[in-house]
Protein backbone atom coordinates (compact mmCIF):
# COMPACT_ATOMS: atom_id res chain seq x y z
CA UNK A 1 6.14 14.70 41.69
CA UNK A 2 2.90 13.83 39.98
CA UNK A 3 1.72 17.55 40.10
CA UNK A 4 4.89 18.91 38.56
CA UNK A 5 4.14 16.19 35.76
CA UNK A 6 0.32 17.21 35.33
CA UNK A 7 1.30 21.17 35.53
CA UNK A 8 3.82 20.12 32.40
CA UNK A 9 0.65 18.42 30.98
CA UNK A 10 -1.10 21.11 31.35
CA UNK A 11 1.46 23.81 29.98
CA UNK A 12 1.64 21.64 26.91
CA UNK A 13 -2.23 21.52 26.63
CA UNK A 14 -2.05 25.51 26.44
CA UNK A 15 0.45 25.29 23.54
CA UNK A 16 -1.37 23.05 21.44
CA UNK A 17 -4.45 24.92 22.23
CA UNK A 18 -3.05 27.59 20.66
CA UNK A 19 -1.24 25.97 18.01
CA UNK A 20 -4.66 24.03 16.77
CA UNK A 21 -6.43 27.53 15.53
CA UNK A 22 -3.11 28.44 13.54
CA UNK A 23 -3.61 28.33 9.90
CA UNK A 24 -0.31 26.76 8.76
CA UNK A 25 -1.67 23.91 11.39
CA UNK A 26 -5.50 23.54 9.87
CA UNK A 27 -4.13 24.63 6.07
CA UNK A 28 -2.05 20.88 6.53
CA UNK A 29 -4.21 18.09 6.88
CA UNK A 30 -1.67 15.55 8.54
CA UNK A 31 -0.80 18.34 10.94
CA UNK A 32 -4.26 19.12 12.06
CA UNK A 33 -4.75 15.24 12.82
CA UNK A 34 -1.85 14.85 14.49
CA UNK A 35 -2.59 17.99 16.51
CA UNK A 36 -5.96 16.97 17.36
CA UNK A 37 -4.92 13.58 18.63
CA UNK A 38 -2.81 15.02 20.54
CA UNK A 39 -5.43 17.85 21.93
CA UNK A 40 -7.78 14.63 22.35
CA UNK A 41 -5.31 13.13 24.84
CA UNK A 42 -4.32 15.87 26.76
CA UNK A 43 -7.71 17.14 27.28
CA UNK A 44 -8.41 14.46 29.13
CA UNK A 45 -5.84 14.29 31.50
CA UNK A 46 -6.26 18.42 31.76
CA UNK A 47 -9.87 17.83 33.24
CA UNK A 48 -9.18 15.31 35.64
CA UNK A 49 -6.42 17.14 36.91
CA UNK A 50 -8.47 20.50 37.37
CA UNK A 51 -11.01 18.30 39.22
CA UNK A 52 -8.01 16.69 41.32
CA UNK A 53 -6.96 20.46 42.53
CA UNK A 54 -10.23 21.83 43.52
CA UNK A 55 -10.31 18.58 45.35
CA UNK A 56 -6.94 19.72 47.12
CA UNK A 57 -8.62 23.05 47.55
CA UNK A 58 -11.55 22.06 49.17
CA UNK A 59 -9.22 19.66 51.84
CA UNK A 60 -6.78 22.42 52.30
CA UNK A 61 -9.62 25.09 53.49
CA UNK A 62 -11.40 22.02 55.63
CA UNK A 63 -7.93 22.01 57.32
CA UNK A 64 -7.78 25.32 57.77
CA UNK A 65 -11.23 25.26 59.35
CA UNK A 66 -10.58 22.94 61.63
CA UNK A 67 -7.00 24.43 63.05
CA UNK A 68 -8.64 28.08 63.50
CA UNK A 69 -12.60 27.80 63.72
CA UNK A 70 -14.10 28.13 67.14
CA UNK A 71 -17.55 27.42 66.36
CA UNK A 72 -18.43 23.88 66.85
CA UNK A 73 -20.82 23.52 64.14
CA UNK A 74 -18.31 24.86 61.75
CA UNK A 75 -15.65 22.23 62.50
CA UNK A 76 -18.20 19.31 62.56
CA UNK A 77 -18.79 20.49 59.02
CA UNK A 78 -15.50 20.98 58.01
CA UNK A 79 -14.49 16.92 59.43
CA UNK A 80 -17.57 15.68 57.63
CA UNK A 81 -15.99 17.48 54.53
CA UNK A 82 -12.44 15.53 55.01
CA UNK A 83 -14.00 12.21 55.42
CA UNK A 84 -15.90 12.70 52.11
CA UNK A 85 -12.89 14.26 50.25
CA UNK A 86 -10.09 12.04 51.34
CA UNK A 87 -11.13 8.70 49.43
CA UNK A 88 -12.41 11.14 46.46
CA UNK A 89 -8.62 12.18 46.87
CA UNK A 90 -7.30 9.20 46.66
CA UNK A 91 -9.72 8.34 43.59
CA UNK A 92 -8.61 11.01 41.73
CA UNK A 93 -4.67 10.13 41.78
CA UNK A 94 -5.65 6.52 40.65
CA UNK A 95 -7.12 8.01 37.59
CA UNK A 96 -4.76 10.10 36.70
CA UNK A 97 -1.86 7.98 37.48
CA UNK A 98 -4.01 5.38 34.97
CA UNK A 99 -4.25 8.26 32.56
CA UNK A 100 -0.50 9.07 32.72
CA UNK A 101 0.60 5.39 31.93
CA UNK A 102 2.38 5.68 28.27
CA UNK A 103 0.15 4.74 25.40
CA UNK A 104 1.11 2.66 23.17
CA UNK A 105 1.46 4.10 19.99
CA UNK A 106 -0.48 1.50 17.87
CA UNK A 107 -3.56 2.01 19.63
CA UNK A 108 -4.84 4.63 17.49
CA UNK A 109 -4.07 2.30 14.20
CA UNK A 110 -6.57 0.53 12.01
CA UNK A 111 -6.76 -3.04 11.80
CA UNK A 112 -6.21 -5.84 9.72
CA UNK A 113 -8.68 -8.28 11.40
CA UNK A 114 -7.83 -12.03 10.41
CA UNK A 115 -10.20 -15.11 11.72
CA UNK A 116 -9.24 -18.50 11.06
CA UNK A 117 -10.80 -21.98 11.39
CA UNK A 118 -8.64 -24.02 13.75
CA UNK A 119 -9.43 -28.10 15.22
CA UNK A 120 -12.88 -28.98 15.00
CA UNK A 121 -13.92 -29.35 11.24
CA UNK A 122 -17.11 -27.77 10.12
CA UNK A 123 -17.95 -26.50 13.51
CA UNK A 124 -14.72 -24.60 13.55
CA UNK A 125 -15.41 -23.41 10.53
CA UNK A 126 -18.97 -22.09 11.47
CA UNK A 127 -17.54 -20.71 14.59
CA UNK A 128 -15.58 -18.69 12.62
CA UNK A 129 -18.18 -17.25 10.66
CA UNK A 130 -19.89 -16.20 13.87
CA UNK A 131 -16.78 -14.29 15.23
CA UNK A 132 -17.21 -12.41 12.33
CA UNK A 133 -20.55 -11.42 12.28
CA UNK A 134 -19.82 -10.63 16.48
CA UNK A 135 -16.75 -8.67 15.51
CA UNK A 136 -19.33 -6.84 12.72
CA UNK A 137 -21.55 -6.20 14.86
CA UNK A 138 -19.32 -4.65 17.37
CA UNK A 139 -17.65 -2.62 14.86
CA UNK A 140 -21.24 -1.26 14.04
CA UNK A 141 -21.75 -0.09 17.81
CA UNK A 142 -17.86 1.73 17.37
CA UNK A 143 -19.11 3.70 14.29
CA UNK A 144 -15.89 1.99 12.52
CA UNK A 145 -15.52 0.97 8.79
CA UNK A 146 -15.63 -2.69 8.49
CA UNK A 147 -14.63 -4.05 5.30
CA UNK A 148 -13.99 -7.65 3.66
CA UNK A 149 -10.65 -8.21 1.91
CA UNK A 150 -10.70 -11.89 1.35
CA UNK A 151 -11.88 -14.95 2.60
CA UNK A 152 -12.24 -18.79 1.84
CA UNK A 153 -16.15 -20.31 2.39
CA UNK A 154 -16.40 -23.66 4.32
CA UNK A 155 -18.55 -26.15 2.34
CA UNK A 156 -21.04 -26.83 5.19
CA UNK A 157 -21.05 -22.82 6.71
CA UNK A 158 -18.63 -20.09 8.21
CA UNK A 159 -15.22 -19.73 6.85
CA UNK A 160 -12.24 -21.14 6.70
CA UNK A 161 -10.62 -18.05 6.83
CA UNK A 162 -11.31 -14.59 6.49
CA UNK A 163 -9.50 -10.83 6.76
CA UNK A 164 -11.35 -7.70 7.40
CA UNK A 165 -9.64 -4.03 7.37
CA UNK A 166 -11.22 -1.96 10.28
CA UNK A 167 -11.12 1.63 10.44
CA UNK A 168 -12.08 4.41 12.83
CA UNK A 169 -11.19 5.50 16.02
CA UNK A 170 -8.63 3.83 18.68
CA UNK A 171 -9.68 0.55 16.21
CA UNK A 172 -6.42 -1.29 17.37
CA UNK A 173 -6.25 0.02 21.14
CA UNK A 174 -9.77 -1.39 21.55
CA UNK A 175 -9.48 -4.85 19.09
CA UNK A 176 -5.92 -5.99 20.38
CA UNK A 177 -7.09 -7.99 23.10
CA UNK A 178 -8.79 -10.16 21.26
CA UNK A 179 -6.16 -11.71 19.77
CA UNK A 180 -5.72 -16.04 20.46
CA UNK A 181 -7.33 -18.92 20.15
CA UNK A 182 -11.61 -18.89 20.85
CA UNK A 183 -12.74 -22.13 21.90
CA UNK A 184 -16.58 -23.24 21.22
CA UNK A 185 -17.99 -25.81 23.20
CA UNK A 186 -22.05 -26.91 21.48
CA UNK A 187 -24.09 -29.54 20.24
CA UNK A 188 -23.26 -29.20 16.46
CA UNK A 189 -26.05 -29.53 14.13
CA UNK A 190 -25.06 -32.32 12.67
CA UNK A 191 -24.48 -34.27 15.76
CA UNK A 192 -27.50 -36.65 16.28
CA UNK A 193 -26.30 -38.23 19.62
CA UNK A 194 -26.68 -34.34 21.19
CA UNK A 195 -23.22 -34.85 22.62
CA UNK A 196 -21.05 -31.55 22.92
CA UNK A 197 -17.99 -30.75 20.48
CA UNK A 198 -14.80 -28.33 21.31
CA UNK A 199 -14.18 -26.54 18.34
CA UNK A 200 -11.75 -23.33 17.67
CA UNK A 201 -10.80 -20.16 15.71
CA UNK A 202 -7.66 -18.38 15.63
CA UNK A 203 -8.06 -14.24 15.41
CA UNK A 204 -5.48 -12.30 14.71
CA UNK A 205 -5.53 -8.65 15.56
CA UNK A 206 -2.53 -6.08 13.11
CA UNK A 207 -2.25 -2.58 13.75
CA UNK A 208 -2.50 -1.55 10.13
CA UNK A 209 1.23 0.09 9.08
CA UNK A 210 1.59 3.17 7.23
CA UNK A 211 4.44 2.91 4.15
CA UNK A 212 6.61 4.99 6.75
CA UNK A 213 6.42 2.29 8.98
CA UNK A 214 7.23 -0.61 6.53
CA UNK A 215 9.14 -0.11 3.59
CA UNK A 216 8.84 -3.18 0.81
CA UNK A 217 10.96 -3.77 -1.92
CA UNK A 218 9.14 -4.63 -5.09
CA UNK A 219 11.42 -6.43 -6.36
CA UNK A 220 10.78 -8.88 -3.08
CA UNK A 221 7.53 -9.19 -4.83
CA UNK A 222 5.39 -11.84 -6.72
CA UNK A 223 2.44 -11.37 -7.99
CA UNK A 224 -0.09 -13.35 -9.48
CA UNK A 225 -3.67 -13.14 -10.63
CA UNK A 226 -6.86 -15.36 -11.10
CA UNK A 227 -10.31 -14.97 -11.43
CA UNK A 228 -12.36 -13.89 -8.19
CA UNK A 229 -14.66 -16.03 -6.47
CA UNK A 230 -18.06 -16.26 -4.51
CA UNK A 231 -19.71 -18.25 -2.20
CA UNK A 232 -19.56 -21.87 -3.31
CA UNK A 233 -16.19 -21.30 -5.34
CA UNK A 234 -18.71 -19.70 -8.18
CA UNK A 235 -16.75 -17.10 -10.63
CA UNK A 236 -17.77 -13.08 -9.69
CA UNK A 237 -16.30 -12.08 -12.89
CA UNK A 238 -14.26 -13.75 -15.00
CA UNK A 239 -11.11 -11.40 -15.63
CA UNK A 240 -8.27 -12.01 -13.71
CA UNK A 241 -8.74 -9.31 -10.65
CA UNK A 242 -8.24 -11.33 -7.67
CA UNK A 243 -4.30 -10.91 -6.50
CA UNK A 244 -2.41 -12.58 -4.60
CA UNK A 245 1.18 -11.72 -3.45
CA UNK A 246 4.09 -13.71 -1.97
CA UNK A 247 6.71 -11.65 0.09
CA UNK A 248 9.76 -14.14 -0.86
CA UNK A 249 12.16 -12.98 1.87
CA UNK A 250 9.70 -14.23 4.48
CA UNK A 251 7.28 -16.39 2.23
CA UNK A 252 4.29 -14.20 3.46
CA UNK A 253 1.41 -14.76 0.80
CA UNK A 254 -1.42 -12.43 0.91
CA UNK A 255 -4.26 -12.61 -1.67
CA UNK A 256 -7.58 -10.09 -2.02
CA UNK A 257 -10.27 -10.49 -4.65
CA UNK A 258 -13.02 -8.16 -3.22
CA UNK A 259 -12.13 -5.50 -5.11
CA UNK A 260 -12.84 -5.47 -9.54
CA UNK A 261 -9.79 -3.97 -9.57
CA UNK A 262 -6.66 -5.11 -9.71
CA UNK A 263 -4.95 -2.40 -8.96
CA UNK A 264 -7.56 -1.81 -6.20
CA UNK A 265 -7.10 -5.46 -4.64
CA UNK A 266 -2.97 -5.25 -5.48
CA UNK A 267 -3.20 -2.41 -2.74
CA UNK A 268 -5.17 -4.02 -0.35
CA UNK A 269 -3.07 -7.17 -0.59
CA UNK A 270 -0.10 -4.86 0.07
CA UNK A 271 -1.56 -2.89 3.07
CA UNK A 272 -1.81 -6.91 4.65
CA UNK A 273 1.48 -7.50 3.97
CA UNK A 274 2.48 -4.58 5.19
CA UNK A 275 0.79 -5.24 8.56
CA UNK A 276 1.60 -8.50 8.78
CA UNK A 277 5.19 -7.94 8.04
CA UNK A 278 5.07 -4.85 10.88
CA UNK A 279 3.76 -7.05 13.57
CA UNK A 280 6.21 -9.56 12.83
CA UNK A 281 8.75 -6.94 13.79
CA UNK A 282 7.23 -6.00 16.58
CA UNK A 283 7.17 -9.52 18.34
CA UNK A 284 10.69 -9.39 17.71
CA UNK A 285 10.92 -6.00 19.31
CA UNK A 286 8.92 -7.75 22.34
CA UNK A 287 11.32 -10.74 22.45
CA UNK A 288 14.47 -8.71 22.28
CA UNK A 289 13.51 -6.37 25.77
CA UNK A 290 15.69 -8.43 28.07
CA UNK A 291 13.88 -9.15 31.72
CA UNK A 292 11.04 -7.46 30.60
CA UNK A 293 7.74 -10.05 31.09
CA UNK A 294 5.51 -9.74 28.92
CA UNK A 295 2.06 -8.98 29.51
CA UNK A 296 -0.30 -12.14 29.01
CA UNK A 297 -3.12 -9.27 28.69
CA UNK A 298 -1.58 -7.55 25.81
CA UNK A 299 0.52 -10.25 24.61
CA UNK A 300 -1.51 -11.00 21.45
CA UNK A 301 -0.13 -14.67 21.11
CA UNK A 302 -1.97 -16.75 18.63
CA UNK A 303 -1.45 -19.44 20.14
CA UNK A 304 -2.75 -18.84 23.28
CA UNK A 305 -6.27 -20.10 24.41
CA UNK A 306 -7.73 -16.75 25.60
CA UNK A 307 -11.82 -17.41 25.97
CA UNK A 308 -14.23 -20.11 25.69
CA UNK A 309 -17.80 -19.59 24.71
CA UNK A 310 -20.08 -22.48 26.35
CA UNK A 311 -23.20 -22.78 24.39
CA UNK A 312 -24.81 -25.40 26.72
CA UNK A 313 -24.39 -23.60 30.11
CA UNK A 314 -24.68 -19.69 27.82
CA UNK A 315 -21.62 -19.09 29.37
CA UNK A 316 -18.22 -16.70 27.69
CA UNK A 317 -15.09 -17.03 30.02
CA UNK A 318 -11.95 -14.88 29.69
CA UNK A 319 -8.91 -17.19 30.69
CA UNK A 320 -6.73 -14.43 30.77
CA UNK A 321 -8.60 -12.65 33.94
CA UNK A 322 -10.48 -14.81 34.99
CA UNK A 323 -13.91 -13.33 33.99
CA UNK A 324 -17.17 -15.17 33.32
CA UNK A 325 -20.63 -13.80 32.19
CA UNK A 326 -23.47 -15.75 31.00
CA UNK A 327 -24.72 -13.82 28.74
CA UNK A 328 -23.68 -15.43 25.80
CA UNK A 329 -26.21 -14.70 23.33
CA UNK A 330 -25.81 -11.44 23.89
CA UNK A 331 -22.22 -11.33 23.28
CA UNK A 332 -22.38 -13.11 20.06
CA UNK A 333 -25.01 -9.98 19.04
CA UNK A 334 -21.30 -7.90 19.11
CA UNK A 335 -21.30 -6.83 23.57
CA UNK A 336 -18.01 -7.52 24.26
CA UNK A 337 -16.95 -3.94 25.48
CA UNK A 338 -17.06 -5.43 28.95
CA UNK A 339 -14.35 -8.02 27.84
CA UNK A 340 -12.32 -5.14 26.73
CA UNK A 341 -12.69 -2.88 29.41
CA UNK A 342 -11.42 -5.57 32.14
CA UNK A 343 -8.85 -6.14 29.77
CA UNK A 344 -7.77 -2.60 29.56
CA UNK A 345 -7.61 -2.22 33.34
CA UNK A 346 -5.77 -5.25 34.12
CA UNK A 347 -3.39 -4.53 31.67
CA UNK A 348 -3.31 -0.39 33.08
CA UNK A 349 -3.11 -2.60 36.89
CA UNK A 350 0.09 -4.43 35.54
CA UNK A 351 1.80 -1.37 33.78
CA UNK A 352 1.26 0.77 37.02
CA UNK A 353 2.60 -2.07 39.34
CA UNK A 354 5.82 -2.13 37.26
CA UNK A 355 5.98 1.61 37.21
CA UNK A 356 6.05 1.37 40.87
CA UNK A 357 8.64 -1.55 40.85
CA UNK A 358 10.75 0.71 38.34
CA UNK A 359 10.90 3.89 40.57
């Protein structure tokens, strides 16, 4: 069964081989990216599989060695041959039953990236503003677009709040994990008796949606305008370009002032609506799949504690897996690919065991 699936794989990888050189394909812009993607994703699946058969190959004429051959130094060579192909066999099926588990779709989305002070005060506040400048960092290492849209300054450091659109490659496939409540546990600066606080931050991770994917009636919205600030509530300019925007059906507001624009920051309030308003739909999607669990991994839930970062003991622990490194200072520089790589597999580990469950 799984090689009549990857030889379907692989027929469609031919097509769209084909199909990508066409010029009514590269002529159309949305058509080439599309087709690409889609090349991307195959590709990969089409190596691993031709890997996977000379694999099969290679065990089939060690076999065939074995049942026939005469010569004693030939079959020893052909059983040390099984022994080293059979777990590379069994390797190769784990991959590209992995590979084979169904994408989901808003993985290859941009981002709205929201961080928010939670309990704690001024610590939370300045915990904030160093998820940011992790999350920046990171987003550096990606090659992605990382861009400010609006935020609110905390008097003593940090933010109160702040949203960031990120764009490049597999932006929301990668970032959706990270999605919860981050708990800091340090000596603040201001704390003279050197005892340790527990401070927190809310992120919020949107898969950014497309007009197709959210139509919003304008007449739904209302917007108003006010002068654009800096860092210590200081004017940037003093025409009214900042915009802010309340959905009234839901009583979403969104507001953006980095832009001198209006129009500009008008748009960029409306692509965060837009998002906002699109994941709010999908959680209702989520809730409405009867006897379906869903997956604490992916699950995105603000509300749920998902690491701690212990400044005393340098120590960052994933609750959701389990996994501890102490190496903090180095994830605050913007390393946590490791985080999101364990993530990825235990969420690939949980899809595949309810595959299995479903067959």
């Amino acid at each position: 069964m799984l090689t009549e699936q990857l030889e379907g794989i692989k027929e469609r990888f031919e097509e769209v081989s084909q199909q990508i050189t066409m010029p009514e394909v590269v002529s159309d812009m949305e058509k080439f990216k599309k087709i690409s993607k889609e090349y991307r994703d195959l590709e990969k699946i089409v190596i691993e599989y031709n890997s996977y058969k000379l694999i099969l190959a290679n065990l089939e004429e060690a076999r065939e060695i074995l049942a026939t051959e005469k010569d004693e130094e030939m079959r020893e060579m052909a059983k040390m041959e099984l022994e080293e192909l059979a777990p590379r066999k069994e390797e190769a099926e784990e991959k590209l039953k992995e590979l084979l588990i169904p994408k989901d779709p808003n993985d290859s989305k941009d981002s709205i990236l929201e961080i928010r002070a939670g309990t704690g005060g001024d610590e939370a506040s300045i915990f904030a503003g160093d998820l940011f400048r992790m999350y920046q960092r990171f987003a550096a290492t990606q090659g992605w677009q990382f861009t400010v849209m609006d935020y609110t300054d905390a008097p003593s450091g940090g933010y109160k709040e702040i949203v960031v659109s990120v764009k490049g490659e597999d932006v929301y496939g990668k970032l959706k994990y990270e999605s919860g409540v981050h708990r800091v546990q340090r000596v603040p600066a201001t704390e003279s008796q050197g005892r340790i606080h527990t401070s927190a931050a809310t992120v919020a991770v949107l898969p950014e949606a497309d007009e197709v994917d959210v139509q919003i009636n304008m007449n739904d919205i209302r917007k108003d305008t006010f002068c654009s600030s800096g860092a210590g509530g200081q004017s940037v300019n003093t025409t009214y370009s900042a915009v802010r925007i309340t959905h009234l059906p839901t009583g979403l507001v969104v507001q953006c002032q980095d832009e001198r624009s209006q129009i500009k920051n008008f748009d960029k309030a409306l692509t965060v609506l837009r998002s906002r308003l699109y994941e709010m739909e999908l959680a209702r999607q989520n809730e409405s799949i009867a006897g379906e669990r869903k997956s604490l991994v992916g699950s995105g839930d603000r509300s749920d504690k998902i690491r701690t970062y212990n400044y005393p003991q340098g120590r960052v622990t994933d609750h959701r897996i389990g996994f501890t490194v102490y190496n903090l200072p180095t994830v605050m520089e913007g390393n946590i690919g490791e985080f999101i790589e364990k993530l990825r597999l235990a969420e690939n580990a949980e899809k595949m065991k309810e595959g299995a469950a479903a067959i």
